[in-house]
C-alpha atoms as a PDB file:
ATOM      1  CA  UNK A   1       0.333   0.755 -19.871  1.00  0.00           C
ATOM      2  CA  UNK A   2       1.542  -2.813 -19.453  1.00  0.00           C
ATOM      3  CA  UNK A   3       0.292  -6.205 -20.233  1.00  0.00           C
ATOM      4  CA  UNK A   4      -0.459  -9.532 -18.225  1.00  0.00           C
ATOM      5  CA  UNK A   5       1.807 -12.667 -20.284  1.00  0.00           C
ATOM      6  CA  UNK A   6       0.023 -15.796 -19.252  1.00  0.00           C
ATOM      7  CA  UNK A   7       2.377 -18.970 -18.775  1.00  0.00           C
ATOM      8  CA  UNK A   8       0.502 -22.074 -18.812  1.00  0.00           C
ATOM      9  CA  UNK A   9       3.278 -24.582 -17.728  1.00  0.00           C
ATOM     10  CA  UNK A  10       3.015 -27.891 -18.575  1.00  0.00           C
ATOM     11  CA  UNK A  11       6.445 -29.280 -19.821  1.00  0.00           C
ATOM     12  CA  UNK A  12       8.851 -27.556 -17.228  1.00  0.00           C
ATOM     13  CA  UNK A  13       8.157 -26.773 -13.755  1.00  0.00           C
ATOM     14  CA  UNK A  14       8.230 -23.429 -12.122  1.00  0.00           C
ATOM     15  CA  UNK A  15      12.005 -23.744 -10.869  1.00  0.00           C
ATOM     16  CA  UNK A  16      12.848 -24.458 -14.358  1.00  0.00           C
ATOM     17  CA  UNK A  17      10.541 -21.677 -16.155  1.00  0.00           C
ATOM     18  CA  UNK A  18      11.057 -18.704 -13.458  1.00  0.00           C
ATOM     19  CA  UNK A  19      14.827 -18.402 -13.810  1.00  0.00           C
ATOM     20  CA  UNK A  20      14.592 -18.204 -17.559  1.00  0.00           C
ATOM     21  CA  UNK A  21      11.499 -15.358 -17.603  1.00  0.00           C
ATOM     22  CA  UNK A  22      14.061 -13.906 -14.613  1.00  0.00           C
ATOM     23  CA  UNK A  23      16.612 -13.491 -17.015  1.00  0.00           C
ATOM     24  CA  UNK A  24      14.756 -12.213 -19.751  1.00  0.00           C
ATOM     25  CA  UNK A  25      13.128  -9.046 -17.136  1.00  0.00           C
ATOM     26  CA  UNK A  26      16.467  -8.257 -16.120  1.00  0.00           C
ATOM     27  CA  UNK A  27      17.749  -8.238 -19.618  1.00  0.00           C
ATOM     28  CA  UNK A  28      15.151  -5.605 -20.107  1.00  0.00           C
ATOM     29  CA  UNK A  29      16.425  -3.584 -17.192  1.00  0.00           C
ATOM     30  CA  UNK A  30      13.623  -3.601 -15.382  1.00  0.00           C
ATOM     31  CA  UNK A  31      13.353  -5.014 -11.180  1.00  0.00           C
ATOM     32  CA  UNK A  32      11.332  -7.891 -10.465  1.00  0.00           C
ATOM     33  CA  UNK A  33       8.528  -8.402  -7.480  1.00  0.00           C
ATOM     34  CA  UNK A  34       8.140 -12.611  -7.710  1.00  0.00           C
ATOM     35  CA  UNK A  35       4.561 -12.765  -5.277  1.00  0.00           C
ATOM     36  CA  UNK A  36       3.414 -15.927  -3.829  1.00  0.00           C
ATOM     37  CA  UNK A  37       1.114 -16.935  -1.584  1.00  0.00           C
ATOM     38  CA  UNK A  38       3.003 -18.697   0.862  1.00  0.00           C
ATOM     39  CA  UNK A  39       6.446 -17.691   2.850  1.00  0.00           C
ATOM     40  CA  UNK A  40       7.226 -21.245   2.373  1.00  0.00           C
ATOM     41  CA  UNK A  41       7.088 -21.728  -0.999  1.00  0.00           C
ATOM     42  CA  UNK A  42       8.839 -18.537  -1.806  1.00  0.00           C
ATOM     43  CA  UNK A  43      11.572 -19.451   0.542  1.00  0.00           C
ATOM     44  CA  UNK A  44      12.529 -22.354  -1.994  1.00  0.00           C
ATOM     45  CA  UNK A  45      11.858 -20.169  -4.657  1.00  0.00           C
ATOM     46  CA  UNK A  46      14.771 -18.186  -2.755  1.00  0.00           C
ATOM     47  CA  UNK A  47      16.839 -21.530  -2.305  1.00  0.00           C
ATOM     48  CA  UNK A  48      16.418 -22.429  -6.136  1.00  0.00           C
ATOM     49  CA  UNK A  49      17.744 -19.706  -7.271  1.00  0.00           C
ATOM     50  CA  UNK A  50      20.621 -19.211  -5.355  1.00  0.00           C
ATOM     51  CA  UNK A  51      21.502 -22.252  -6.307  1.00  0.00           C
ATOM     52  CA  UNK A  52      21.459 -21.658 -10.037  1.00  0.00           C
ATOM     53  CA  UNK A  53      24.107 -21.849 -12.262  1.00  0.00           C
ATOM     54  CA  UNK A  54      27.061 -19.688 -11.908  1.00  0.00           C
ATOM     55  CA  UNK A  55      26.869 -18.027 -15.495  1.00  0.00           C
ATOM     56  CA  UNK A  56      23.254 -17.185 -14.903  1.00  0.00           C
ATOM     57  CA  UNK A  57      23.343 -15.839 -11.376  1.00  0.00           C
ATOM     58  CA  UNK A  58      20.180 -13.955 -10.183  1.00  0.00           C
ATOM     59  CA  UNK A  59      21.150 -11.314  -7.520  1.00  0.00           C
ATOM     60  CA  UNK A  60      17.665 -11.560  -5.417  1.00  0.00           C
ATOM     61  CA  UNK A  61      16.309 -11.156  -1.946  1.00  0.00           C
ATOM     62  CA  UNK A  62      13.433 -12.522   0.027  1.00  0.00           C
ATOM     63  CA  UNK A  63      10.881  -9.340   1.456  1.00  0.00           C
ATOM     64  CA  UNK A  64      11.723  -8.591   4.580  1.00  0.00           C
ATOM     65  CA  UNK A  65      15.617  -7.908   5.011  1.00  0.00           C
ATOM     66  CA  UNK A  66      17.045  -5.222   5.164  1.00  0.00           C
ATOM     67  CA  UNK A  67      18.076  -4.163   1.870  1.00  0.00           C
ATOM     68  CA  UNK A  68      14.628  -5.058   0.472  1.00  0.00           C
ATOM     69  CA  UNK A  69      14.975  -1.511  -1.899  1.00  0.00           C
ATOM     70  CA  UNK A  70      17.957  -2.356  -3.410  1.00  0.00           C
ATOM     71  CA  UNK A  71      16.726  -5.478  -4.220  1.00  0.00           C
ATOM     72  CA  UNK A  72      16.779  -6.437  -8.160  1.00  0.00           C
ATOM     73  CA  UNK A  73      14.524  -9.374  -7.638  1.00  0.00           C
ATOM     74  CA  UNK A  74      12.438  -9.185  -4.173  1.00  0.00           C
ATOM     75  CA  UNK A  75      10.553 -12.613  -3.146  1.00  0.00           C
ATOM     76  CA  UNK A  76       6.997 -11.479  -1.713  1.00  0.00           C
ATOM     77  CA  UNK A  77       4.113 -12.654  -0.350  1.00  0.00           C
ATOM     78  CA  UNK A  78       2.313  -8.784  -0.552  1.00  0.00           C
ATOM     79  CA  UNK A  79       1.579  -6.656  -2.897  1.00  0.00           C
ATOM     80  CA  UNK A  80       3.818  -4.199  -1.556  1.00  0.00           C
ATOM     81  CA  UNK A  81       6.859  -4.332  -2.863  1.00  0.00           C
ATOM     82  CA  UNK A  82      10.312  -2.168  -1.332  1.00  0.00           C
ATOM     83  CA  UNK A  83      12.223  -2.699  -5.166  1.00  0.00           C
ATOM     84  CA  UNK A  84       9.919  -0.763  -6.690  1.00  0.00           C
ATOM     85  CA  UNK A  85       9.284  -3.324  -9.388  1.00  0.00           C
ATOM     86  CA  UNK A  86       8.658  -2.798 -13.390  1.00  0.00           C
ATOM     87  CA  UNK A  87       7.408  -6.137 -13.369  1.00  0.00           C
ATOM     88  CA  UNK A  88       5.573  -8.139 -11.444  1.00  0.00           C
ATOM     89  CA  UNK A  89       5.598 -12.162 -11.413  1.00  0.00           C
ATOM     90  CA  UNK A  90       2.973 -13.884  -9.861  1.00  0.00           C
ATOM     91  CA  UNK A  91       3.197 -17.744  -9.051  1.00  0.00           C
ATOM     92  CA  UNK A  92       0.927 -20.242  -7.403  1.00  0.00           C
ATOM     93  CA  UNK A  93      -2.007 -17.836  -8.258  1.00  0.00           C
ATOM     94  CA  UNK A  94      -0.869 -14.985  -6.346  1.00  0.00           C
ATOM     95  CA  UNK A  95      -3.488 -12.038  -6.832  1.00  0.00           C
ATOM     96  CA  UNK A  96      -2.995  -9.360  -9.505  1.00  0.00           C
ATOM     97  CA  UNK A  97      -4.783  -6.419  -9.579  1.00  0.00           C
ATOM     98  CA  UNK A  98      -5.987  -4.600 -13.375  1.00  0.00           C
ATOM     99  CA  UNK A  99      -4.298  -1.223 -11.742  1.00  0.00           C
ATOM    100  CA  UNK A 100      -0.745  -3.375 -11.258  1.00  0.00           C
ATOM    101  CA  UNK A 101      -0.879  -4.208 -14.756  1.00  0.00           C
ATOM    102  CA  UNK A 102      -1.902  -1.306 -16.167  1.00  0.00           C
ATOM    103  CA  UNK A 103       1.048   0.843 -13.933  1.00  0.00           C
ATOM    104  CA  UNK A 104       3.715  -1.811 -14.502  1.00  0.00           C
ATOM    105  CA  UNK A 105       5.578  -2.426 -17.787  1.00  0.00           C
ATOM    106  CA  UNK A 106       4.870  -5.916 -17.571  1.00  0.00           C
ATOM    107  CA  UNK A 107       2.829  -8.723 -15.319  1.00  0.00           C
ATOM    108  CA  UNK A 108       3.766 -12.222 -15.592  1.00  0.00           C
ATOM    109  CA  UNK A 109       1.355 -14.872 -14.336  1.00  0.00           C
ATOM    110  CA  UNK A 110       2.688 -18.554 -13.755  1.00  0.00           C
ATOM    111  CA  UNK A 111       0.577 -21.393 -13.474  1.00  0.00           C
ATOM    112  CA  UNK A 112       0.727 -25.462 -13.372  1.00  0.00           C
ATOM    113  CA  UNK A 113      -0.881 -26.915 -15.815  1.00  0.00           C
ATOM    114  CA  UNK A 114      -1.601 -29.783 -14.530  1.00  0.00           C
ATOM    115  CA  UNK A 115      -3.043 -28.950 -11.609  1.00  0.00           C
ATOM    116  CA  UNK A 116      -6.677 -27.845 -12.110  1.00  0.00           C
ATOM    117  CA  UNK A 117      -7.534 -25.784  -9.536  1.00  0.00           C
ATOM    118  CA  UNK A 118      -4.430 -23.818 -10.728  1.00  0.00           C
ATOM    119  CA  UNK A 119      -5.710 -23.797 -14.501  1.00  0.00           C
ATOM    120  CA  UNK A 120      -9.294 -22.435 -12.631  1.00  0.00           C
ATOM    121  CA  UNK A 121      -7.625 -19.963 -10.864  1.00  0.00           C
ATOM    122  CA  UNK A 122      -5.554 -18.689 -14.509  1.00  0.00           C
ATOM    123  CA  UNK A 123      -8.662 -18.415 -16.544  1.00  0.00           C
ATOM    124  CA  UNK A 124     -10.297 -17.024 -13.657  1.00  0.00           C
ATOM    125  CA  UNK A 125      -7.150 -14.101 -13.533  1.00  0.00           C
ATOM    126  CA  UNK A 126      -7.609 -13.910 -17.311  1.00  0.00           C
ATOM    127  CA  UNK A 127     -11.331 -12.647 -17.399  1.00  0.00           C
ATOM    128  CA  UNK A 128     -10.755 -10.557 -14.632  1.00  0.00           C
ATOM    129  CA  UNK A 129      -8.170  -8.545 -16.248  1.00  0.00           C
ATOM    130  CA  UNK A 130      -9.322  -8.573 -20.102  1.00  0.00           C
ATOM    131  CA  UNK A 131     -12.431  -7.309 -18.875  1.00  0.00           C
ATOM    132  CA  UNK A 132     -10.954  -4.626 -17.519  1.00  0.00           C
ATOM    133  CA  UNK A 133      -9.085  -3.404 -19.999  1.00  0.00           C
ATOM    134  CA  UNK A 134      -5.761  -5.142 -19.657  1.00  0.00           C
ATOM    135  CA  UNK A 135      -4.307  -6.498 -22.409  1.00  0.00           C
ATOM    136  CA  UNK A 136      -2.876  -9.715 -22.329  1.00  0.00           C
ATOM    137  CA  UNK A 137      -1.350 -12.343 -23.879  1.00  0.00           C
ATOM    138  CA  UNK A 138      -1.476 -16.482 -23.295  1.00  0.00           C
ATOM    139  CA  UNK A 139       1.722 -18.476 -23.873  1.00  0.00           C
ATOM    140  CA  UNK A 140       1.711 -22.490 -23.901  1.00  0.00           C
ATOM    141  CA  UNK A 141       4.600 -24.906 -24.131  1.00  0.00           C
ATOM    142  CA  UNK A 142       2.495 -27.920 -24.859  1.00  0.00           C
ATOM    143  CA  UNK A 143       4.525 -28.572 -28.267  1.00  0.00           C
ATOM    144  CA  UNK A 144       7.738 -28.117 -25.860  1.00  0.00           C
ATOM    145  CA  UNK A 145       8.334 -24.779 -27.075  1.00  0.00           C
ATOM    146  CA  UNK A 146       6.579 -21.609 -25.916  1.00  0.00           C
ATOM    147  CA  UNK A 147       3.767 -20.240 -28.225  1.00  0.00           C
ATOM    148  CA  UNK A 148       1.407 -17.408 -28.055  1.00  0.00           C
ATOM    149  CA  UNK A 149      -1.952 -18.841 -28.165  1.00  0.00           C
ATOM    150  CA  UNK A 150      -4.260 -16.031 -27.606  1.00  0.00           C
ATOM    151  CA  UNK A 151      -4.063 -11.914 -27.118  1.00  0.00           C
ATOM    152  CA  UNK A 152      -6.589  -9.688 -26.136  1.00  0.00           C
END
């Protein structure tokens, strides 16, 4: 059973953050699903991280070419995803279901900080899946460094 790892950004923006939890995931072995809610916004999610540094490169691929299986990291707007992911990332408060976390080894859920409907939508996500059983875990970077601030 996995757990949902709030990230309540408020000192670095996605493009910053993502790469970074990106890295970390595939240092665990495990393939990525990122889901958005727009094709838009994912493809400059897509664009920002092919343009990442060469030391840090994240092989990835936006749903719906045709090697979306073999993908390590697959860009998404559904919750179906060809990589068969370990772990999920969810950005611009992208749905996530209590069965995804429960069957994945990990769910990361991204949200702005300093957008309020965003913040609505994370605390909204949060009782949701702690009241179903999920357990979970809040991170904050207020101080400028990340810190657990709750768990259930």
């Amino acid at each position: 059973m996995g757990s949902a790892y709030f990230y309540h950004l408020t000192q670095r923006p996605l493009q910053e953050t993502l790469p970074v939890l990106l890295q970390k995931a595939r240092g665990a072995g495990w393939r990525i699903a990122v889901r958005g809610q727009q094709a838009d916004r994912m493809s400059w999610l897509d664009e920002v991280l092919w343009q990442g540094s060469a030391d840090s490169f994240l092989a990835h691929g936006l749903a719906g070419g045709p090697h979306d299986a073999l993908q390590p990291i697959l860009l998404t707007t559904t919750q179906d995803s060809a990589n068969q992911p370990e772990c999920l990332m969810t950005v611009d408060g992208a749905e996530v279901t209590a069965a995804e976390v429960q069957a994945l080894e990990r769910v990361c859920i991204l949200f702005d900080g300093n957008n309020e409907t965003a913040l609505q939508q994370a605390r909204s996500q949060w009782k949701s899946l702690t009241g179903a059983g999920c357990s979970a875990q809040y991170w904050s970077e207020e101080t400028g460094r990340w810190e657990k601030k709750a768990e259930a």
